[in-house]
C-alpha atoms as a PDB file:
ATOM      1  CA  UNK A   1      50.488 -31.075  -1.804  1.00  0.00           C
ATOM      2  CA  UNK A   2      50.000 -27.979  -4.238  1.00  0.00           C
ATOM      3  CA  UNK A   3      46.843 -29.883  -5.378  1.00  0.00           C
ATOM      4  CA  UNK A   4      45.349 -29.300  -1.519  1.00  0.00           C
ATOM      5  CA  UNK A   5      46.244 -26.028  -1.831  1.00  0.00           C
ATOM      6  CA  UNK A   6      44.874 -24.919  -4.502  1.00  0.00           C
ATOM      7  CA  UNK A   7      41.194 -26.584  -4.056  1.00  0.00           C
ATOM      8  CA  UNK A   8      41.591 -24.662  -0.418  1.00  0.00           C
ATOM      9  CA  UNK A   9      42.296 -21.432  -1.411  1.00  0.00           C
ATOM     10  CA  UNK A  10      39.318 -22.259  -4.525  1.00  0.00           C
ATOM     11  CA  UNK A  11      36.754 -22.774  -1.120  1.00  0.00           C
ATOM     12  CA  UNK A  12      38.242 -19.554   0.421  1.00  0.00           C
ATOM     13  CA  UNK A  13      37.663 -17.940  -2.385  1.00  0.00           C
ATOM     14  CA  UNK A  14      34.040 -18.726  -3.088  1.00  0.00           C
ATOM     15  CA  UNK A  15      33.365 -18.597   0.654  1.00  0.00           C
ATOM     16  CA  UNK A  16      34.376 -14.762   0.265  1.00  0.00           C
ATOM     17  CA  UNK A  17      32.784 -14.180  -2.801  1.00  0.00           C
ATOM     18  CA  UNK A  18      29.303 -16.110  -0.985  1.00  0.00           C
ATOM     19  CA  UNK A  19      30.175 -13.202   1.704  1.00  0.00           C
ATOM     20  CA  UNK A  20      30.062 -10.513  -0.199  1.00  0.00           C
ATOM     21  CA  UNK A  21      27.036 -11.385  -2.445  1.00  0.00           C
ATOM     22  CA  UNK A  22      25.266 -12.240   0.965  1.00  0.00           C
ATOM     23  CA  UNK A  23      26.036  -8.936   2.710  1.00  0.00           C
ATOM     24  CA  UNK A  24      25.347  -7.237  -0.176  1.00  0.00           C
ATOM     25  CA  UNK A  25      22.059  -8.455  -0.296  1.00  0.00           C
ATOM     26  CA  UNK A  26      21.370  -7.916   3.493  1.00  0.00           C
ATOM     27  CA  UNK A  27      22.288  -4.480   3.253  1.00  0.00           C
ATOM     28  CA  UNK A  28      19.355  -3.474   0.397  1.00  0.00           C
ATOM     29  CA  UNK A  29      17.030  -5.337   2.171  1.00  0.00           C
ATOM     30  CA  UNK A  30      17.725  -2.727   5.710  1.00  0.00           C
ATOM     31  CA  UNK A  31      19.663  -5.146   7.529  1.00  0.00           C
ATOM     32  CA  UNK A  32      23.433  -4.657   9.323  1.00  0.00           C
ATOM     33  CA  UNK A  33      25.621  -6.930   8.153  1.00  0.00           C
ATOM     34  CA  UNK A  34      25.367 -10.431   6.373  1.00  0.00           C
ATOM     35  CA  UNK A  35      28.750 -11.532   5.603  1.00  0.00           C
ATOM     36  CA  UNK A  36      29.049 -14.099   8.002  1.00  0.00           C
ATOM     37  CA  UNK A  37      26.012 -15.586   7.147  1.00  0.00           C
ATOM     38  CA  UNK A  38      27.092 -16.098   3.507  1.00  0.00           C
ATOM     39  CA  UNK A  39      30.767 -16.884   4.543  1.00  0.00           C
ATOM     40  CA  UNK A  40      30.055 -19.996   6.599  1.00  0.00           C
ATOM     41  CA  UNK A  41      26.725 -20.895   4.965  1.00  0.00           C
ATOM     42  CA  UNK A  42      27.682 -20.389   1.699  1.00  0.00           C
ATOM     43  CA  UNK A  43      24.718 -20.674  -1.331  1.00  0.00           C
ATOM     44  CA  UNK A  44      22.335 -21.388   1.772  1.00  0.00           C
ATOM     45  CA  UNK A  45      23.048 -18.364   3.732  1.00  0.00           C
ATOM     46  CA  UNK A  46      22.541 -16.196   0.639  1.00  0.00           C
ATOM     47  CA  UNK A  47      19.259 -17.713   0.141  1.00  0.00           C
ATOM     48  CA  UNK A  48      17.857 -17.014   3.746  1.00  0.00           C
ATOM     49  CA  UNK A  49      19.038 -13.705   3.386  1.00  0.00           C
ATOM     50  CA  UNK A  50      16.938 -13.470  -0.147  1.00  0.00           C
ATOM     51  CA  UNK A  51      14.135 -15.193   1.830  1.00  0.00           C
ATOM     52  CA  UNK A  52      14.106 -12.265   4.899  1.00  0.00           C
ATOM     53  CA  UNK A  53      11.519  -9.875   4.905  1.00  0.00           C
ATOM     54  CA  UNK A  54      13.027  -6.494   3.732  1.00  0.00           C
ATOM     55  CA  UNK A  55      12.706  -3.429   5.977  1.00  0.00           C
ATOM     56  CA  UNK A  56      12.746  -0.901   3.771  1.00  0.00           C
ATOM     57  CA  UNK A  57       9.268  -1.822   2.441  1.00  0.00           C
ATOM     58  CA  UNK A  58       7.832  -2.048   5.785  1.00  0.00           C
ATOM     59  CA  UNK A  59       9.150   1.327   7.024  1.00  0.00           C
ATOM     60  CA  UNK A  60       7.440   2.717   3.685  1.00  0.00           C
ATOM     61  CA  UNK A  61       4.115   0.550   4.213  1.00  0.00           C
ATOM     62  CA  UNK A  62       4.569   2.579   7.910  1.00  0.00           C
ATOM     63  CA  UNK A  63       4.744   5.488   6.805  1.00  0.00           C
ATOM     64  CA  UNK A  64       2.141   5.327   4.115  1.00  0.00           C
ATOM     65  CA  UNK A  65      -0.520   3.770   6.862  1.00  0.00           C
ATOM     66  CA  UNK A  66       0.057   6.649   9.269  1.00  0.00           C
ATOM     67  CA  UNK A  67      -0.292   9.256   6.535  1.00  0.00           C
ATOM     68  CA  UNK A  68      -3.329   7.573   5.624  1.00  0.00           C
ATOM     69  CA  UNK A  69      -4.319   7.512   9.379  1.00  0.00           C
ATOM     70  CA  UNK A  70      -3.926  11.582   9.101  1.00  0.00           C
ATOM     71  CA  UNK A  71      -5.787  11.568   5.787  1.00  0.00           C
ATOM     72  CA  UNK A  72      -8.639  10.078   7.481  1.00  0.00           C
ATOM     73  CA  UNK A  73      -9.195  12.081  10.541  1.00  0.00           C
ATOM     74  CA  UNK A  74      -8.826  15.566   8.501  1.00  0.00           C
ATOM     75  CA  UNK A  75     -11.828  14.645   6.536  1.00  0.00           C
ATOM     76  CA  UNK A  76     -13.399  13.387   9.942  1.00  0.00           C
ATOM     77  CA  UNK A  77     -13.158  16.343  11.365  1.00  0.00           C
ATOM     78  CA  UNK A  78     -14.191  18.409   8.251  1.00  0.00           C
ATOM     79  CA  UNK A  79     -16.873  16.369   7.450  1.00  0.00           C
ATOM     80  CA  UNK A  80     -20.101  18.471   7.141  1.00  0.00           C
ATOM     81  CA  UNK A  81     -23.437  16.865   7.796  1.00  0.00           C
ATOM     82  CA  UNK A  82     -25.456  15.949   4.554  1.00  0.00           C
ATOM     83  CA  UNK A  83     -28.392  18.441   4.025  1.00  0.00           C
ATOM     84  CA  UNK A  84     -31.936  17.615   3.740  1.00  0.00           C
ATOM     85  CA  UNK A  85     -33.954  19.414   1.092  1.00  0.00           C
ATOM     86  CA  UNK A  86     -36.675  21.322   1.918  1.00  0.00           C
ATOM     87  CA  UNK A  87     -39.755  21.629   0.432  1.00  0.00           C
ATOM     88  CA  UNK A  88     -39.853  25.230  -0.426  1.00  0.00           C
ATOM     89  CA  UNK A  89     -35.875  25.546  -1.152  1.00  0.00           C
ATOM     90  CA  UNK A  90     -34.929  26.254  -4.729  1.00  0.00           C
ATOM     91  CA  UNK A  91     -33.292  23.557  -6.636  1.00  0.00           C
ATOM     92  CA  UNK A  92     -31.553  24.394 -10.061  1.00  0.00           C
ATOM     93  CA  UNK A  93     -30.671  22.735 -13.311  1.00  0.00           C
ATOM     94  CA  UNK A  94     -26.947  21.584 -11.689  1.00  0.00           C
ATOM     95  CA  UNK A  95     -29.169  19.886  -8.824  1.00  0.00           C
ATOM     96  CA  UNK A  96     -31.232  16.500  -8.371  1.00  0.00           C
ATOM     97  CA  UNK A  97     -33.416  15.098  -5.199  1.00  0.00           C
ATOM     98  CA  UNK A  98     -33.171  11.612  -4.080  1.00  0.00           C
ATOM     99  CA  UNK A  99     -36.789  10.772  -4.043  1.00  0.00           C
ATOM    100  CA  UNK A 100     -35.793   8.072  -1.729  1.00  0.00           C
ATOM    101  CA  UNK A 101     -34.483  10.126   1.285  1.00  0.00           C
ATOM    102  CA  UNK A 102     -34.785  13.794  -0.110  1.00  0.00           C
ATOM    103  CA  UNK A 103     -30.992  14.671  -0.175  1.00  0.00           C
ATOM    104  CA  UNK A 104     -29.859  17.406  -3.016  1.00  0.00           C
ATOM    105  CA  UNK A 105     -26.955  16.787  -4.594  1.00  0.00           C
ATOM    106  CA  UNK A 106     -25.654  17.397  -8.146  1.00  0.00           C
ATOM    107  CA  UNK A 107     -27.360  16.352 -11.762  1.00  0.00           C
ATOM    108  CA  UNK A 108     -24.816  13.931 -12.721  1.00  0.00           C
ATOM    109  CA  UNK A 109     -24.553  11.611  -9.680  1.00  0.00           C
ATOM    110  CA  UNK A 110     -26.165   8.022 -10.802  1.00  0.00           C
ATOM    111  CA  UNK A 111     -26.510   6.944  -7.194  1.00  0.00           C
ATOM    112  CA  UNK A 112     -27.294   9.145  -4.262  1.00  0.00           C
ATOM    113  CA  UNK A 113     -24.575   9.876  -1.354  1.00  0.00           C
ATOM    114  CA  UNK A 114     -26.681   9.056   1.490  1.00  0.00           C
ATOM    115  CA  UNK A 115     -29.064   5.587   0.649  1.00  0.00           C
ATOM    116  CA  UNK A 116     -27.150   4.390  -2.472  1.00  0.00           C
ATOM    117  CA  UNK A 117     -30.624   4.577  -4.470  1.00  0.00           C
ATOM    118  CA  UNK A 118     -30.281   4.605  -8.520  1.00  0.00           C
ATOM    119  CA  UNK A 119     -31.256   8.184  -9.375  1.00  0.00           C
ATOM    120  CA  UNK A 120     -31.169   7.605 -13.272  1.00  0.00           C
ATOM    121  CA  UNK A 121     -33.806   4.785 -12.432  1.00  0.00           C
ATOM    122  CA  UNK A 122     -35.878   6.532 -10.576  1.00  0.00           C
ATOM    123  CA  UNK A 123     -35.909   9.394 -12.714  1.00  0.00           C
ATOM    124  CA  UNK A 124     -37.033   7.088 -15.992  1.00  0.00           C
ATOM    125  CA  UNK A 125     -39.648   5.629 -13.628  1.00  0.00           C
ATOM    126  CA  UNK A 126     -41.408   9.047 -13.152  1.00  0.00           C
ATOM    127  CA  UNK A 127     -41.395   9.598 -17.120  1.00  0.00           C
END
């Protein structure tokens, strides 16, 4: 009769111990409580709970797509129009022309900001 017992309390025992691990678990992942569900489900329960989507990353992915949201319209709205060289308007050393659609913009660039054009091509070409 001891024998019964013992191998009880031994499920009890690992049935808490399932319960705690579980709710553990539940808790990093954002979630209430998951004792229960590692209590009466045992190895199972702990591995749905492992398998759950965990909230904490979400609310961060969130918050990172709404800052970038905010990003985005700021340099909307302070987004100047690209400027069109003119023929008789100085252009220095620090300064190229796109031959392609006339834009200034600095020496260095490889490809111009407005039609993507290779600069550093075009630039051999005319040599």
């Amino acid at each position: 009769m001891l024998k019964y017992w013992l191998i009880g309390a031994g499920f009890l025992v690992v049935w808490i111990i399932f319960g705690v691990i579980t709710n553990k678990t539940h808790r990093r992942k954002g979630y209430d409580d998951g004792f229960w569900i590692g209590f009466f489900f045992g190895f199972f329960g702990w591995i749905y709970v492992a398998a759950e989507p965990d909230l904490n990353v979400e609310n961060e992915i969130n918050k990172l797509k709404e800052q970038l949201k905010q990003c985005i319209k700021e340099l909307e709205s302070n987004k100047k129009p690209l400027k069109r060289i003119d023929s008789n308007e100085k252009v220095t050393m620090k300064d190229t022309v796109c031959p392609e659609c006339g834009l200034k913009q600095p020496a260095y660039r490889k490809i111009c900001f407005s039609c993507g054009t290779n600069l550093r091509e075009k630039a051999q070409n005319k040599k």
